[in-house]
Protein backbone atom coordinates (compact mmCIF):
# COMPACT_ATOMS: atom_id res chain seq x y z
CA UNK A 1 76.80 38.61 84.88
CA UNK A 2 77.56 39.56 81.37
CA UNK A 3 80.06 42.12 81.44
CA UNK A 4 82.53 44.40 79.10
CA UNK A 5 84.92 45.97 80.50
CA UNK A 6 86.51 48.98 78.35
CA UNK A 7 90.05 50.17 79.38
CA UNK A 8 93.02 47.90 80.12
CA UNK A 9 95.07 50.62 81.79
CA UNK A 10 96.78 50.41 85.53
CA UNK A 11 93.36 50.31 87.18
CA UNK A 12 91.12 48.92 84.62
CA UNK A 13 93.03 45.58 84.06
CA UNK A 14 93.34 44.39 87.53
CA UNK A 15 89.32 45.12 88.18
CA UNK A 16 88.83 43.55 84.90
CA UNK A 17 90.92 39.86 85.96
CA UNK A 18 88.88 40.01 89.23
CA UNK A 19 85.39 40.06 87.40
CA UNK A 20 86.67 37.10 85.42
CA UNK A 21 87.96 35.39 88.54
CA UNK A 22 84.73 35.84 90.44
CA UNK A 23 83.25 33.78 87.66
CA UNK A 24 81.41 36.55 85.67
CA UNK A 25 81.54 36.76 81.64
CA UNK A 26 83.95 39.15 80.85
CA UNK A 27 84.93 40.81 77.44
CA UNK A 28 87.39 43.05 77.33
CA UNK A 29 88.63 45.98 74.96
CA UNK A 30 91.66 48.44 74.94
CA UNK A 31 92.61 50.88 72.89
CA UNK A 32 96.31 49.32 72.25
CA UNK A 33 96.44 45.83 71.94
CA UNK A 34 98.37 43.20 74.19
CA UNK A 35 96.11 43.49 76.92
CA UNK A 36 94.59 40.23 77.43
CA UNK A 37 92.86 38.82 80.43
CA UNK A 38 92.73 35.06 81.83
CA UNK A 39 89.25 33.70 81.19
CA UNK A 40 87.88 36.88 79.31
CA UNK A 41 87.30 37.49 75.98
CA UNK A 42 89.19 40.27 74.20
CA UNK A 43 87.34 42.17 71.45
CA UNK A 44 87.98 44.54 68.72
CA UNK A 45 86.43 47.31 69.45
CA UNK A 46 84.03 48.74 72.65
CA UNK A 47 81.08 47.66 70.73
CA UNK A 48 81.87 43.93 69.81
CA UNK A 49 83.19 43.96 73.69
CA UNK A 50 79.34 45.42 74.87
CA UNK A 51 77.14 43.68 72.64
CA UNK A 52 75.24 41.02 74.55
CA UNK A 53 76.60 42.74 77.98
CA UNK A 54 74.57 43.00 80.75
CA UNK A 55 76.74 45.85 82.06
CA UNK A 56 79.39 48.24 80.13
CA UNK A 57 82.33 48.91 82.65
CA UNK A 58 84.14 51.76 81.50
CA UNK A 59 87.75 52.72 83.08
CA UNK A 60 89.38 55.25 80.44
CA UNK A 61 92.14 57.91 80.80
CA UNK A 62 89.54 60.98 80.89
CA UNK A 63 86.54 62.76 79.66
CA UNK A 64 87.41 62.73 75.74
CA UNK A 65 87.83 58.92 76.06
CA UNK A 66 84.84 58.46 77.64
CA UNK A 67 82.48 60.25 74.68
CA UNK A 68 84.84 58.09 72.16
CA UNK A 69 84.18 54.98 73.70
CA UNK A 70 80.46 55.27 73.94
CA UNK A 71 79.47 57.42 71.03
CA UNK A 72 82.95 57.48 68.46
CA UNK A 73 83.67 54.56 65.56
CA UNK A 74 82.84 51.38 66.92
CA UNK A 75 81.48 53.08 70.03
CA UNK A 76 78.84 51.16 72.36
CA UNK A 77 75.96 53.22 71.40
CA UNK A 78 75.73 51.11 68.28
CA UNK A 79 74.45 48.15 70.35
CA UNK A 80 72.57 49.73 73.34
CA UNK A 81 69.55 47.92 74.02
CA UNK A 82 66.84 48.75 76.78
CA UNK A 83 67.71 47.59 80.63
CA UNK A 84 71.26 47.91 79.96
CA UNK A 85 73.70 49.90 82.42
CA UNK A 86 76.88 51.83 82.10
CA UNK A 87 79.14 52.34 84.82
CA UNK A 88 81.89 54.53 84.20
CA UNK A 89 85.30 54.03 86.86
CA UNK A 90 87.43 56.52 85.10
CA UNK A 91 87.09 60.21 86.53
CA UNK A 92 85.79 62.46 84.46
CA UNK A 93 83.66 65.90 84.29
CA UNK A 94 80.75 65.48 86.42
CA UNK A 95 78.37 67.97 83.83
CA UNK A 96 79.88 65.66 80.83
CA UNK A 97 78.78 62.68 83.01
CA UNK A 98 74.92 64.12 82.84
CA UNK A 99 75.04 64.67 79.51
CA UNK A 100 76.21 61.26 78.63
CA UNK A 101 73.66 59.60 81.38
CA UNK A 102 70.80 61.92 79.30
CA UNK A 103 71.86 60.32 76.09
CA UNK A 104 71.80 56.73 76.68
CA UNK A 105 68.97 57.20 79.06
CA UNK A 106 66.67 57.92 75.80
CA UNK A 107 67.27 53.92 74.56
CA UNK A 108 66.58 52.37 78.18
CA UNK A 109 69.57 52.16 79.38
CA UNK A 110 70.96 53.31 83.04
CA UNK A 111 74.51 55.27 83.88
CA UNK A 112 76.22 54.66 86.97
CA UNK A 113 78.80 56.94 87.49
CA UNK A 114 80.98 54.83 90.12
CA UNK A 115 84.81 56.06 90.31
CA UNK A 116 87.29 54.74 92.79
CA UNK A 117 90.23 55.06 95.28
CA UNK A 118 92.44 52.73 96.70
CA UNK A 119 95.23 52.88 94.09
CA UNK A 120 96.53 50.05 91.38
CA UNK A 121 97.41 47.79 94.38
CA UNK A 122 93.81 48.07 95.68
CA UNK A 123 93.02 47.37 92.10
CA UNK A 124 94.87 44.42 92.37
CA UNK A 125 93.75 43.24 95.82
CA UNK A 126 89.98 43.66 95.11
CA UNK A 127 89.73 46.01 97.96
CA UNK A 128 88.97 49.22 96.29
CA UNK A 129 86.51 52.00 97.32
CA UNK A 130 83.77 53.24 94.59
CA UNK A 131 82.13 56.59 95.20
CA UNK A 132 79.04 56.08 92.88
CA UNK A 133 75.94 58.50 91.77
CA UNK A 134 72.72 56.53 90.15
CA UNK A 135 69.91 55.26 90.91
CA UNK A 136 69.95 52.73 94.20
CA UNK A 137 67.88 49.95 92.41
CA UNK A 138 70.42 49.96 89.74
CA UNK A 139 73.56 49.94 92.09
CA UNK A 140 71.96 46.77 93.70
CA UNK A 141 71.83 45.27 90.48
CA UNK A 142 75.55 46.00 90.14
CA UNK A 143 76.51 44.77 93.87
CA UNK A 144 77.99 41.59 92.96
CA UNK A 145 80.62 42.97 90.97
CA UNK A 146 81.49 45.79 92.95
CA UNK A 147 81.97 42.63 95.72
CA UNK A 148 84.83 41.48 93.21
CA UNK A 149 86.24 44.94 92.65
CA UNK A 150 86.30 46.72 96.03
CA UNK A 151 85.64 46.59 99.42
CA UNK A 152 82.89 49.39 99.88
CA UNK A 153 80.43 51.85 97.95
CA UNK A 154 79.51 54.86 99.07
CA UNK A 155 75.83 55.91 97.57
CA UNK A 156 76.64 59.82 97.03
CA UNK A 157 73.49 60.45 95.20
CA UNK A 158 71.85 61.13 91.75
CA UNK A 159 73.59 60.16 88.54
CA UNK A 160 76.92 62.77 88.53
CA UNK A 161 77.51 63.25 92.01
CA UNK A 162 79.88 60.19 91.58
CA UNK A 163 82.15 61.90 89.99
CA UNK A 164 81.71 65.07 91.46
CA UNK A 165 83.28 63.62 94.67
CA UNK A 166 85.86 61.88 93.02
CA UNK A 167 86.99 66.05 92.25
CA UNK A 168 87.16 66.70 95.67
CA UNK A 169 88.56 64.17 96.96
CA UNK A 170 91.15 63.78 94.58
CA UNK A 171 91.75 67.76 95.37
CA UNK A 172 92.18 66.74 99.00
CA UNK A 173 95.34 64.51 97.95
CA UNK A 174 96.45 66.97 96.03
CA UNK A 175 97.10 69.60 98.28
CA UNK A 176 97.66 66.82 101.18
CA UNK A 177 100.37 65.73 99.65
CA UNK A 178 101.77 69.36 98.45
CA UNK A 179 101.95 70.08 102.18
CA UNK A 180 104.45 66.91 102.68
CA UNK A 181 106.41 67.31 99.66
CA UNK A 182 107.44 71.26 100.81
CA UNK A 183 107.85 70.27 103.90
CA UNK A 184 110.50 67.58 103.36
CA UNK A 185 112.06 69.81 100.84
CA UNK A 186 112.18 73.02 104.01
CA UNK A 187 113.53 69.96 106.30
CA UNK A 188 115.93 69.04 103.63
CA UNK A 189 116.90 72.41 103.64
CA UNK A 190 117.41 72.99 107.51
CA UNK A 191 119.27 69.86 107.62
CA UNK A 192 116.51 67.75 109.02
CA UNK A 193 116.52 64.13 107.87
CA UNK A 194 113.36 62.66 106.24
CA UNK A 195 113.92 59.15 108.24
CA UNK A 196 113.35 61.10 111.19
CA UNK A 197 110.47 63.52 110.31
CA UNK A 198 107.92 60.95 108.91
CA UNK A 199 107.91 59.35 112.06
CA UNK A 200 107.00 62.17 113.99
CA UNK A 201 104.55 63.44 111.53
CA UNK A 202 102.75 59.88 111.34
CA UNK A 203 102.49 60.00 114.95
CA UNK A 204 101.21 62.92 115.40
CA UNK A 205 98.10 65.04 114.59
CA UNK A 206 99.41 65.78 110.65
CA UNK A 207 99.32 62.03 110.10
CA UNK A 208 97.04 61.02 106.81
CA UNK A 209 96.45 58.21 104.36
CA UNK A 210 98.17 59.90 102.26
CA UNK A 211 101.75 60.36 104.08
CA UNK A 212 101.55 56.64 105.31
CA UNK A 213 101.08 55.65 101.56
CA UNK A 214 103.28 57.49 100.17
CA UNK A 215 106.67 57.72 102.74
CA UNK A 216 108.11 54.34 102.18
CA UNK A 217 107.72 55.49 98.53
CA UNK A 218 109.42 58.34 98.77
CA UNK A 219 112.18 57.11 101.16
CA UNK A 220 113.26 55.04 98.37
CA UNK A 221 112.57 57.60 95.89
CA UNK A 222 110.66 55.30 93.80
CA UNK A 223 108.44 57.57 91.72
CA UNK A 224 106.50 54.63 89.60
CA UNK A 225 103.30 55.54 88.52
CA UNK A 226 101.09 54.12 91.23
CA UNK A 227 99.10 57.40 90.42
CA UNK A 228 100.48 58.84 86.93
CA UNK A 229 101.26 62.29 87.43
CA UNK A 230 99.24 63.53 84.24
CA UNK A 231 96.13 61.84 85.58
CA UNK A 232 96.49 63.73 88.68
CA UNK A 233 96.99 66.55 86.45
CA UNK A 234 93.99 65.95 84.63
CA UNK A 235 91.77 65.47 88.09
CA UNK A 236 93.05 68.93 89.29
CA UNK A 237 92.33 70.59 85.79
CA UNK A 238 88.94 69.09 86.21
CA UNK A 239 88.54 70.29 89.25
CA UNK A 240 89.29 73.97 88.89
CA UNK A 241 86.86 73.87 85.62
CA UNK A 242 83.90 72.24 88.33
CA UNK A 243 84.57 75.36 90.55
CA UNK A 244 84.34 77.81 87.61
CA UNK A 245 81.17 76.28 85.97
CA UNK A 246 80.08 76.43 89.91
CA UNK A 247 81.55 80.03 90.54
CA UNK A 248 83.96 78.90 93.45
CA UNK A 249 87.32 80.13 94.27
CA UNK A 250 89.90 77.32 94.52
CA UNK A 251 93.49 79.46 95.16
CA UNK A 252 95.24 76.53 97.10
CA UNK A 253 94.46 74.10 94.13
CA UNK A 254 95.64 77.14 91.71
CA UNK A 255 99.02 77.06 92.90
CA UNK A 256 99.36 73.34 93.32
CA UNK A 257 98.15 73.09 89.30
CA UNK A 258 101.11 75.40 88.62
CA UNK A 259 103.28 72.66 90.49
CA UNK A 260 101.72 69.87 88.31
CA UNK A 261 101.96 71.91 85.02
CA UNK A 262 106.06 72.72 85.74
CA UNK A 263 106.45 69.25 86.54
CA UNK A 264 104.61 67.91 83.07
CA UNK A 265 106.69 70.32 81.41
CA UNK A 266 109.88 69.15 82.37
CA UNK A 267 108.89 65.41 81.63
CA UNK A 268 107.59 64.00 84.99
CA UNK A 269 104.25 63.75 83.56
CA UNK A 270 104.40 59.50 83.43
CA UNK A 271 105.96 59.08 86.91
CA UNK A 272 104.32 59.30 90.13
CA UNK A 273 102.78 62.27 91.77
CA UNK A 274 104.69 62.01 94.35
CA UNK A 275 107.60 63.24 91.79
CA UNK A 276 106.53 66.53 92.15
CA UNK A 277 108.35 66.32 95.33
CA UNK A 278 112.16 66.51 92.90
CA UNK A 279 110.60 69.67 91.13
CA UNK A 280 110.44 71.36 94.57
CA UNK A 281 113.54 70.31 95.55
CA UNK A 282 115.66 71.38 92.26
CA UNK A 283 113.83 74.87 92.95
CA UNK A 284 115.36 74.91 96.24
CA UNK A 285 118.87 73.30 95.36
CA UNK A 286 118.39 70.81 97.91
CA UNK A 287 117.80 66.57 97.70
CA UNK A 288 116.06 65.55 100.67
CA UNK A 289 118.10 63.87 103.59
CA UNK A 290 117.84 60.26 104.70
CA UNK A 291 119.65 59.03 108.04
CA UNK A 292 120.51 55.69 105.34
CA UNK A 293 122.40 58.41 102.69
């Protein structure tokens, strides 16, 4: 297929290089420049990258981006054409999402909202997991290159709902991994070594995908951005403005956002996530203890 792909960034370029090594025309665009791909074509600007494109795969930093690259200077609009689709991987608002999809719908063309999981070494792998709201004709269309991206597709509904779940889930990892991070820094405290708590918790009923992902991470303290910090941020932020518009209460998520915000302030906001973990820890005067220290 015919595809541009807009948005070189930790996720974006990997899915990008396997479209282009599952044999599909690929052009690619990115905001800064020195982010070419093997056997793609890099282009100027999102509309040189889209026009001709059977597809428009977008995978930008947030909601703002988004409505830049579709509708700004140089924006895909320009070159829509009838029986074109959008799919849009970054995570964004879900009521932005329908008013974008309402837009483009009005010259013929379809909007996929298909976010992932999985991380940038799913991204790498291929193996990622979309959660996608359109129409099911037009996700079969788009099957064979969610074949080179990921591993599975969850149908969540109409056009939106995509990103709707992204929220929630991503809300879920959130306060998942809050739950770890003050618990090793209360272990820490009590004198309890990390090396020996993970084990127990991953065999036990507190296990998640989330702890086994994230402990041999932490052991090491490595804090690279597998999951930038400010785009968690950004997800939670997004989040608590989805419960407002849908008057829900979200005081667990409240709290955590305070975490996240502290942490951005004092400069964590391109590391990990997980980082948050050293903000909880300086609050309590304590560096959590490994058996290897």
């Amino acid at each position: 297929m015919r595809v541009a792909f807009l948005g070189m960034g930790i996720m974006g370029r990997s899915m990008a290089v396997n479209l282009a090594k599952a044999g599909h025309q690929v052009a690619v665009w990115n905001r800064s420049g020195g982010k070419d791909v093997e056997g793609a074509r890099s282009a100027p600007s999102p509309a040189d990258a889209a026009q001709g494109a059977e597809v428009v795969w977008m995978c930008v930093s947030d909601t703002k981006a988004v409505e830049g690259v579709l509708f700004g200077p140089g924006g895909v609009e320009q070159v829509l054409v009838a029986g074109m689709i959008i799919a849009d991987s970054s995570t964004i608002s879900p009521s932005a999402t329908l008013r974008f999809a309402q837009r483009v719908k009005a010259r013929g063309v379809d909007y996929v909202d298909a976010p992932m999981t999985g991380s940038k070494i799913a991204a790498a792998a291929g193996s990622l997991i979309f959660m996608v709201g359109g129409d099911e004709a037009v996700l079969a269309r788009l099957q064979p290159l969610f074949q080179a991206m990921g591993k599975q597709v969850f149908h969540m509904g109409e056009t939106g709902k995509g990103q709707a779940t992204k929220l929630v889930m991503n809300l879920q990892i959130a306060l998942i991994y809050e739950g770890l991070a003050e618990a090793l820094t209360l272990a820490a405290k009590l004198g309890v070594e990390a090396e020996k708590l993970l084990p127990l918790v991953q065999a036990s009923m507190v296990r998640s995908g989330v702890v086994d992902y994230k402990a041999p991470f932490i052991l090491k303290r490595d804090f690279s951005p597998n999951f930038p910090l400010r785009l968690m941020l950004k997800d939670i932020r997004l989040a608590l403005d989805a419960a407002k518009e849908s008057r829900v209460r979200l005081p667990g998520l409240e709290a955590v956002e305070e975490v996240y915000d502290v942490a951005a302030q004092e400069g964590q906001q391109d590391l990990d996530y997980a980082a948050t973990l050293t903000l909880l820890e300086k609050w309590a005067g304590v560096e959590m203890k490994n058996a290897s220290k």
